[in-house]
Protein backbone atom coordinates (compact mmCIF):
# COMPACT_ATOMS: atom_id res chain seq x y z
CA UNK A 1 50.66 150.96 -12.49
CA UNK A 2 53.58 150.42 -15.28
CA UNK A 3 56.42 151.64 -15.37
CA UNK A 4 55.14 154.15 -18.39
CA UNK A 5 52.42 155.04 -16.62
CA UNK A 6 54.10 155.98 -14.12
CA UNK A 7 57.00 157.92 -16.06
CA UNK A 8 53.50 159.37 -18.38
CA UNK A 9 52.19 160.50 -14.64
CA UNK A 10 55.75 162.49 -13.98
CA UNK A 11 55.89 164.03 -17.85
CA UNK A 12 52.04 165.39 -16.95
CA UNK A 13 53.10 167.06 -13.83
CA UNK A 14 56.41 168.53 -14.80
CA UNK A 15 56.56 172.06 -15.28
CA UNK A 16 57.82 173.79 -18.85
CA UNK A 17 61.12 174.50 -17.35
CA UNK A 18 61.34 171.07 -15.76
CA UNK A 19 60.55 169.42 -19.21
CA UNK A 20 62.56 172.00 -21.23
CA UNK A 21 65.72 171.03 -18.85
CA UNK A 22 64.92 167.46 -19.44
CA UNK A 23 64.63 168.02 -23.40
CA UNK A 24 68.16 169.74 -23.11
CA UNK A 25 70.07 167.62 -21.23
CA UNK A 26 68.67 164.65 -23.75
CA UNK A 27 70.43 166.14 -26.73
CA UNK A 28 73.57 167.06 -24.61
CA UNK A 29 73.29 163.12 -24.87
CA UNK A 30 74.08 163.28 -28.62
CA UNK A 31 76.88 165.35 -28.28
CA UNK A 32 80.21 163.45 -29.70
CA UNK A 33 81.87 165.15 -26.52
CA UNK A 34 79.70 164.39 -23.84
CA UNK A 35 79.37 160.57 -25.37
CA UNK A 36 83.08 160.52 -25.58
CA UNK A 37 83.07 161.45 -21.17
CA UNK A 38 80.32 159.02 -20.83
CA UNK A 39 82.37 156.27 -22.35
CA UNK A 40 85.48 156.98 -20.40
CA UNK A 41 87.08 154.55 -17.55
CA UNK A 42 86.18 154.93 -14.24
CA UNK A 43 89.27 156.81 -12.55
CA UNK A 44 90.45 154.16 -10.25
CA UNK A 45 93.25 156.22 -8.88
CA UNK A 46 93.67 155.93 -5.32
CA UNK A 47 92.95 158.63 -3.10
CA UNK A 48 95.32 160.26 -1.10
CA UNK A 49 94.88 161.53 2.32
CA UNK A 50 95.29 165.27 1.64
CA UNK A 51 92.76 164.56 -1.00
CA UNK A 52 90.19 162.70 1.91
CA UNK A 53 90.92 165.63 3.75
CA UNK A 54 90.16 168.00 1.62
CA UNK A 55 86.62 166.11 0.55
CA UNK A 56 85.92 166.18 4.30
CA UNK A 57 86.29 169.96 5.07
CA UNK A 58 84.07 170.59 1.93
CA UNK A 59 81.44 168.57 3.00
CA UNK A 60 81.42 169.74 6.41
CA UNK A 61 81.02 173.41 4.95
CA UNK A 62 78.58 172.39 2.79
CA UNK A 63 76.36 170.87 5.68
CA UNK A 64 77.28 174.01 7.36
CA UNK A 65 75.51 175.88 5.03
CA UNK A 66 78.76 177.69 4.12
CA UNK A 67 80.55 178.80 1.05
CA UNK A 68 83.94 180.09 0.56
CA UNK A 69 82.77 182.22 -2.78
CA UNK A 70 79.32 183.05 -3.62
CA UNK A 71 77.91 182.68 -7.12
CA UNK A 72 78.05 186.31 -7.56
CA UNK A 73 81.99 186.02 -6.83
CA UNK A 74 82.57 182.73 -8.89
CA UNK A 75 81.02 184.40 -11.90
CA UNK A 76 83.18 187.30 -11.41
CA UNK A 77 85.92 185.43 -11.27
CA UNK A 78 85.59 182.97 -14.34
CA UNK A 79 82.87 184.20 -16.68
């Protein structure tokens, strides 16, 4: 099978909210903004160990299952 048959195959089986997500993150593509974040450097900062730290306990919550604010709380917060 192709490589178009096979992406032909994945466009058949996607649902209408699957392809309408797909549809909207391809014209996010042609925003000057979005085109201006895709064209940035890489951040090649170095990490520090507070920051490693910090990564670490997040993923370990996240594994966990755990979060420190639920959606409901976040989008009381900020929206």
């Amino acid at each position: 099978m192709t490589v178009k048959e096979r992406l032909h195959r994945v466009v058949d089986e996607m649902s209408d909210d699957e392809a309408e997500t797909l549809r909207r993150i391809e014209t996010l593509r042609s925003d000057p903004l979005v085109r201006f974040f895709d064209a940035a450097p890489i951040d090649d900062e170095p990490v520090t160990p507070e920051e490693e730290a910090a990564t670490a306990e997040v993923e370990r919550d996240r594994r966990a299952g755990i979060s420190p604010f639920s959606f409901d709380e976040i989008r009381r917060r900020y929206l």
